[in-house]
C-alpha atoms as a PDB file:
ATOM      1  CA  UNK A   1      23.102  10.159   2.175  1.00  0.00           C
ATOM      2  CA  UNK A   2      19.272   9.286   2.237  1.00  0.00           C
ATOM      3  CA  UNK A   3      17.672   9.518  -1.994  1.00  0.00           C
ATOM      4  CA  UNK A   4      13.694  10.439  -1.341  1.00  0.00           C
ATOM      5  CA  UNK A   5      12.990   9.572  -4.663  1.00  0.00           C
ATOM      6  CA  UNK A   6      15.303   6.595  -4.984  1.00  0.00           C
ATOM      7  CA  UNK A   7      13.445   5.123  -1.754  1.00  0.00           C
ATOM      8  CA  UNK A   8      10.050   5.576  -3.140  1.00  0.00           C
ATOM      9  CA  UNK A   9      11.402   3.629  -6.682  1.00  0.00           C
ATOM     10  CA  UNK A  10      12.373   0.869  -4.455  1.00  0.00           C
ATOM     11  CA  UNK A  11       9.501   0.724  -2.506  1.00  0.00           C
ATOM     12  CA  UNK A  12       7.341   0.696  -5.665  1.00  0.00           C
ATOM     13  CA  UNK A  13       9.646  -2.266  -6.731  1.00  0.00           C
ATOM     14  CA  UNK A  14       8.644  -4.045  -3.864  1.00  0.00           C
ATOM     15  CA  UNK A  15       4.912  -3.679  -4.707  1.00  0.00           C
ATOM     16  CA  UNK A  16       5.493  -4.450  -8.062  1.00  0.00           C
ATOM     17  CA  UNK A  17       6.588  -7.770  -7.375  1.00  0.00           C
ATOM     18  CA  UNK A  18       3.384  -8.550  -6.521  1.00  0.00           C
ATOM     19  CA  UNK A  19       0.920  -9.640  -9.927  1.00  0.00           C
ATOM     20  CA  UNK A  20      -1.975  -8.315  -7.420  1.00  0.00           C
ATOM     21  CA  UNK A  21      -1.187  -5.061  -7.737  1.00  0.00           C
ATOM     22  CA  UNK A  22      -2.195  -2.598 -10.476  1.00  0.00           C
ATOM     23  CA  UNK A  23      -0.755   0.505 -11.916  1.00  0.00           C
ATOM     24  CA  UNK A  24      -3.450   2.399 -10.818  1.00  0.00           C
ATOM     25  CA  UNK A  25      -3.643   0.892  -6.986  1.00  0.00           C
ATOM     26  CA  UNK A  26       0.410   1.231  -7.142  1.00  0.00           C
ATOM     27  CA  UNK A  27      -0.123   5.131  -7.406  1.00  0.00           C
ATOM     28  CA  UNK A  28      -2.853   5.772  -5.045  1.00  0.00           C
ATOM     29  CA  UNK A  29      -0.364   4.168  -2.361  1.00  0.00           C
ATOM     30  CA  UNK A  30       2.891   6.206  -3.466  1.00  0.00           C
ATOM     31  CA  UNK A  31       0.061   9.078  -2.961  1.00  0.00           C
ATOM     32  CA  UNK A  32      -0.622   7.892   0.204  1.00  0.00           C
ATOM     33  CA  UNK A  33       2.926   7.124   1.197  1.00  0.00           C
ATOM     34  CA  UNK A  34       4.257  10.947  -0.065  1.00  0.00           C
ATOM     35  CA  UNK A  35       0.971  12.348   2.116  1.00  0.00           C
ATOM     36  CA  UNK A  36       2.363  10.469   5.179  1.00  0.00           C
ATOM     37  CA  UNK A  37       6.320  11.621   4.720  1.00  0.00           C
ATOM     38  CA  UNK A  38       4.817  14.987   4.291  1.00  0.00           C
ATOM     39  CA  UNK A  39       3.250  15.217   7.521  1.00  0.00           C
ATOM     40  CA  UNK A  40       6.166  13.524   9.146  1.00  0.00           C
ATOM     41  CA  UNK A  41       8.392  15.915   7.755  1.00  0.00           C
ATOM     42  CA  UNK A  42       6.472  18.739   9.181  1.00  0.00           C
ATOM     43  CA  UNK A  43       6.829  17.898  12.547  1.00  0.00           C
ATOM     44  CA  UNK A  44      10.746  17.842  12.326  1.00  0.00           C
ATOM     45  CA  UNK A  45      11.797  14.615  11.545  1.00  0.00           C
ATOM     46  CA  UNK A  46      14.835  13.567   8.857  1.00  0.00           C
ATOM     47  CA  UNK A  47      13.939  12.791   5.772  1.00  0.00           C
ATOM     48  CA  UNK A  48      15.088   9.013   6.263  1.00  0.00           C
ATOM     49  CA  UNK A  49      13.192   8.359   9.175  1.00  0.00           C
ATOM     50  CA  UNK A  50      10.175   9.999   8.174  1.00  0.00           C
ATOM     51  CA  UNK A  51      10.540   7.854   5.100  1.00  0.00           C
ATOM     52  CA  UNK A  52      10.542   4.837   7.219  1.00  0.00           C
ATOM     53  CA  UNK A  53       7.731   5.423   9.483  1.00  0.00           C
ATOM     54  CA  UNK A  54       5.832   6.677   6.540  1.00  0.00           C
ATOM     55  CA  UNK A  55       6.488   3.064   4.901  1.00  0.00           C
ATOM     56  CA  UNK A  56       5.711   1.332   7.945  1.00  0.00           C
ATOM     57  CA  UNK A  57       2.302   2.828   8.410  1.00  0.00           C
ATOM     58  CA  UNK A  58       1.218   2.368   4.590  1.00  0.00           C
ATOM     59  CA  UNK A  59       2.148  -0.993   5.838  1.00  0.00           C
ATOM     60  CA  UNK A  60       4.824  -3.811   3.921  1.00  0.00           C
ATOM     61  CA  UNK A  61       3.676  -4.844   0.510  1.00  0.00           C
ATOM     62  CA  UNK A  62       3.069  -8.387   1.723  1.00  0.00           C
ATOM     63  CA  UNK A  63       0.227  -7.090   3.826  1.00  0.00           C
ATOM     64  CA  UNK A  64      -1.070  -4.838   1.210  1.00  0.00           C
ATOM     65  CA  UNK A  65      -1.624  -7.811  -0.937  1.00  0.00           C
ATOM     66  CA  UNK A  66      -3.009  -9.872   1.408  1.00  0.00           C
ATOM     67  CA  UNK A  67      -5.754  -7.072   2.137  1.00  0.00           C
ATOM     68  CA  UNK A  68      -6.552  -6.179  -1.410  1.00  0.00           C
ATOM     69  CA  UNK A  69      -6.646 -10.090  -2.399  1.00  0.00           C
ATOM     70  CA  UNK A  70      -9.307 -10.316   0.814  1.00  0.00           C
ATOM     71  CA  UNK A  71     -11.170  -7.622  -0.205  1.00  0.00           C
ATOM     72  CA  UNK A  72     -11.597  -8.718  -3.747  1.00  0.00           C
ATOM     73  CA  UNK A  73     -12.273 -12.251  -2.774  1.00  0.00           C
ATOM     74  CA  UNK A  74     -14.980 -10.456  -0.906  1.00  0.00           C
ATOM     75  CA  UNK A  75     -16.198  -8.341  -4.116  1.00  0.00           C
ATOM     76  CA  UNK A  76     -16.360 -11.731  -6.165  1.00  0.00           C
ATOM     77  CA  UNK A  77     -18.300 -13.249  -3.591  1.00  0.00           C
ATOM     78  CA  UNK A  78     -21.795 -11.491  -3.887  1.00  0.00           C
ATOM     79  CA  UNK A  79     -23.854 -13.811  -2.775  1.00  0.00           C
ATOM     80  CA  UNK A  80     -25.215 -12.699   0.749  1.00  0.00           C
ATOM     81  CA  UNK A  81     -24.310 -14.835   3.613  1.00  0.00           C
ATOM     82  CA  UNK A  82     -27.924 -15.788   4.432  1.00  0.00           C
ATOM     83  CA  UNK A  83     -29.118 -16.849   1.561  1.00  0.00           C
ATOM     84  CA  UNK A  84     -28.125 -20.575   0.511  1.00  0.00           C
ATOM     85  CA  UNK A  85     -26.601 -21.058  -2.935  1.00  0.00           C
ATOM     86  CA  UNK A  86     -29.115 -22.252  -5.861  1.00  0.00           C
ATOM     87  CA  UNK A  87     -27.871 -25.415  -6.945  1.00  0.00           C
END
């Protein structure tokens, strides 16, 4: 028998395994993941499967990462594109 709450532990695992993200980011995505099943769930679907398509648009923590490391490799880089570097 499908565990809700034992799915979302392992699938906070999963993101854990990644140093990139933080407690804080972990949250907002279980947030965004329990939105998702919600909705799913509404419109009649198990809880397993809503589960998984929930998961699979959140996206796999692999891709996360490589987003968020993007993004902050972006935030580091503040320099504007046009403008040459000083030195």
């Amino acid at each position: 028998m499908f565990e809700l709450e034992k799915a979302i532990r392992e699938w906070k695992g999963s993101l854990h395994k990644h140093e990139i993200f933080e407690v804080a980011l972990v949250a907002d995505l279980e947030l965004q993941l329990r939105d998702i099943f919600d909705a799913l769930k509404g419109k009649g679907l198990t809880e397993e499967e809503a589960f998984r398509r929930a998961a699979a648009q959140v996206g796999t923590p692999e891709a996360i990462a490589a987003e968020y490391r993007k993004n902050r490799a972006l935030a580091l880089d503040r320099r504007r594109p046009w403008r040459p570097g000083r030195f």
